[in-house]
Protein backbone atom coordinates (compact mmCIF):
# COMPACT_ATOMS: atom_id res chain seq x y z
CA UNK A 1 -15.41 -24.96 23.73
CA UNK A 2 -13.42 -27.74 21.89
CA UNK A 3 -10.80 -27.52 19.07
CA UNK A 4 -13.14 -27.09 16.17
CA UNK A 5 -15.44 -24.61 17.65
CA UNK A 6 -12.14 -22.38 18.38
CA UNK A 7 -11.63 -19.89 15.45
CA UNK A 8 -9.47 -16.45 16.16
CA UNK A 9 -11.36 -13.53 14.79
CA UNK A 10 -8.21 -12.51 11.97
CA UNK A 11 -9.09 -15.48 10.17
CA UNK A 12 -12.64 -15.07 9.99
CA UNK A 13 -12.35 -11.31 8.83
CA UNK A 14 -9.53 -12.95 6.16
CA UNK A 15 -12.55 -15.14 5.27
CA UNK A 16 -15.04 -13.33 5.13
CA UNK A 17 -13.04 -10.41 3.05
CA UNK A 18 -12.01 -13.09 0.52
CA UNK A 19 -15.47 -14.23 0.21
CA UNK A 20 -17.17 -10.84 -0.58
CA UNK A 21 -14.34 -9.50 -3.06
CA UNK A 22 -13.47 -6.08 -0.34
CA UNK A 23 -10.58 -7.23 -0.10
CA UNK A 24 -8.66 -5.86 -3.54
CA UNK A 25 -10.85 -2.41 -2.40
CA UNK A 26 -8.73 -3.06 0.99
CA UNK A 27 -5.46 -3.01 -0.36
CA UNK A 28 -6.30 -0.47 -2.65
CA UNK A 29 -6.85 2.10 0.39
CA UNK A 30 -4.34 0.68 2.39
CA UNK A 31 -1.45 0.75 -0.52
CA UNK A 32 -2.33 4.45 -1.07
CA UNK A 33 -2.95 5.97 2.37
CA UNK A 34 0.64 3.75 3.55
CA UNK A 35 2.17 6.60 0.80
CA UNK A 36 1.50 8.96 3.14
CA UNK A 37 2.33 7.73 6.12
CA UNK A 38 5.72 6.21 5.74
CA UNK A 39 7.00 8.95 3.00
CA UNK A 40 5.67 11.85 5.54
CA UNK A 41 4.31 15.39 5.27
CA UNK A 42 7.38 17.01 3.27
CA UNK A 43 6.86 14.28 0.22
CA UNK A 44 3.41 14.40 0.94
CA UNK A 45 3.03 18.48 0.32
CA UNK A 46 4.72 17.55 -3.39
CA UNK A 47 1.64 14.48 -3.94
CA UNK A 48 -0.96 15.31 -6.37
CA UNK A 49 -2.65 11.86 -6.12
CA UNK A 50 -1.83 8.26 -5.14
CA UNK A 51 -3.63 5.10 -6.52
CA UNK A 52 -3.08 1.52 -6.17
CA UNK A 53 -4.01 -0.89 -9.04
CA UNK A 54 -3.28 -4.55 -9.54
CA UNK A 55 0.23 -4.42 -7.43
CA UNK A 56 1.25 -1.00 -8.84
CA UNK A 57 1.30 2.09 -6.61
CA UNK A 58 0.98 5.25 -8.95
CA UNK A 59 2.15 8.68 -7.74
CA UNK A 60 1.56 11.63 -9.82
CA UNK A 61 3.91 14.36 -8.04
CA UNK A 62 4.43 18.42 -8.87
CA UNK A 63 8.02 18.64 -8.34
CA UNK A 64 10.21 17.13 -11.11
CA UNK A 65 13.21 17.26 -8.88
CA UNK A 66 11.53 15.25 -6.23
CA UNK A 67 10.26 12.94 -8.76
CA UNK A 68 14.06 12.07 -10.11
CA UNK A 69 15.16 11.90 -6.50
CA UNK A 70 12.61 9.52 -5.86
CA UNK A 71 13.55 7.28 -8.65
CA UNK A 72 16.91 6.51 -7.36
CA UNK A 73 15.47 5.08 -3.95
CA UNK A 74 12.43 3.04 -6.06
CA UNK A 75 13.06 -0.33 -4.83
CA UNK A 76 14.10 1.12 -1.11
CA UNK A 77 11.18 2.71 -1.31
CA UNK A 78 8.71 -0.10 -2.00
CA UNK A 79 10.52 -2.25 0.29
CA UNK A 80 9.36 0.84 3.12
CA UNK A 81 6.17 0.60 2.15
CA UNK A 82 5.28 -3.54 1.88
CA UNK A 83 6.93 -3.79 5.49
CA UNK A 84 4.85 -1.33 6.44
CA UNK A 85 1.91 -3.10 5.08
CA UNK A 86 2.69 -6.78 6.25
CA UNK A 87 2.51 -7.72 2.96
CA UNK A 88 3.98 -7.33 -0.68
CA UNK A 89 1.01 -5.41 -1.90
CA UNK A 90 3.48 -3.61 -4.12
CA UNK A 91 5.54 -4.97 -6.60
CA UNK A 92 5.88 -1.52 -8.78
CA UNK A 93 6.13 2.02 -8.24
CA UNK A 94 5.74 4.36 -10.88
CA UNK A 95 6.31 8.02 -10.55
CA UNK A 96 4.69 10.44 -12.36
């Protein structure tokens, strides 16, 4: 096989992702289930409902304490979660 027959399989799924607009619907899932994950089943037992929209990861919670305590660690917390991702697929956090 020469040179430009080679292709690695990432950058054809990046391609083809790109080209067919799943992508943003990508993110979107894997913004809100990385919530979950990396915050872990204590936080997650206090979640009501995660969504991701245009770089903003919204988090409607049922405890008002956890909520402020949250708040303090925002930017910790986002920096968590885009390392966890690869990417900075979240610029904001907003806590509701």
């Amino acid at each position: 096989m020469n040179p430009k027959e080679e292709f690695r399989l990432s950058n054809k799924m990046q391609e083809f992702l790109q080209n067919t607009r799943l992508e943003k619907g990508l993110n979107k899932v894997r913004a809100e289930h990385a919530w979950t994950e990396q915050m872990g089943p204590g936080i997650a037992n206090y979640t009501q409902e995660v969504w991701w929209h245009n770089g903003c990861l919204n988090v409607r919670l049922t405890s008002a304490p956890l909520r402020q305590e949250l708040l303090m660690g925002k930017s910790k917390i986002i920096k968590l979660l885009n390392e966890h991702l690869g990417e900075e697929l979240i610029q904001e956090l907003k806590l509701l």
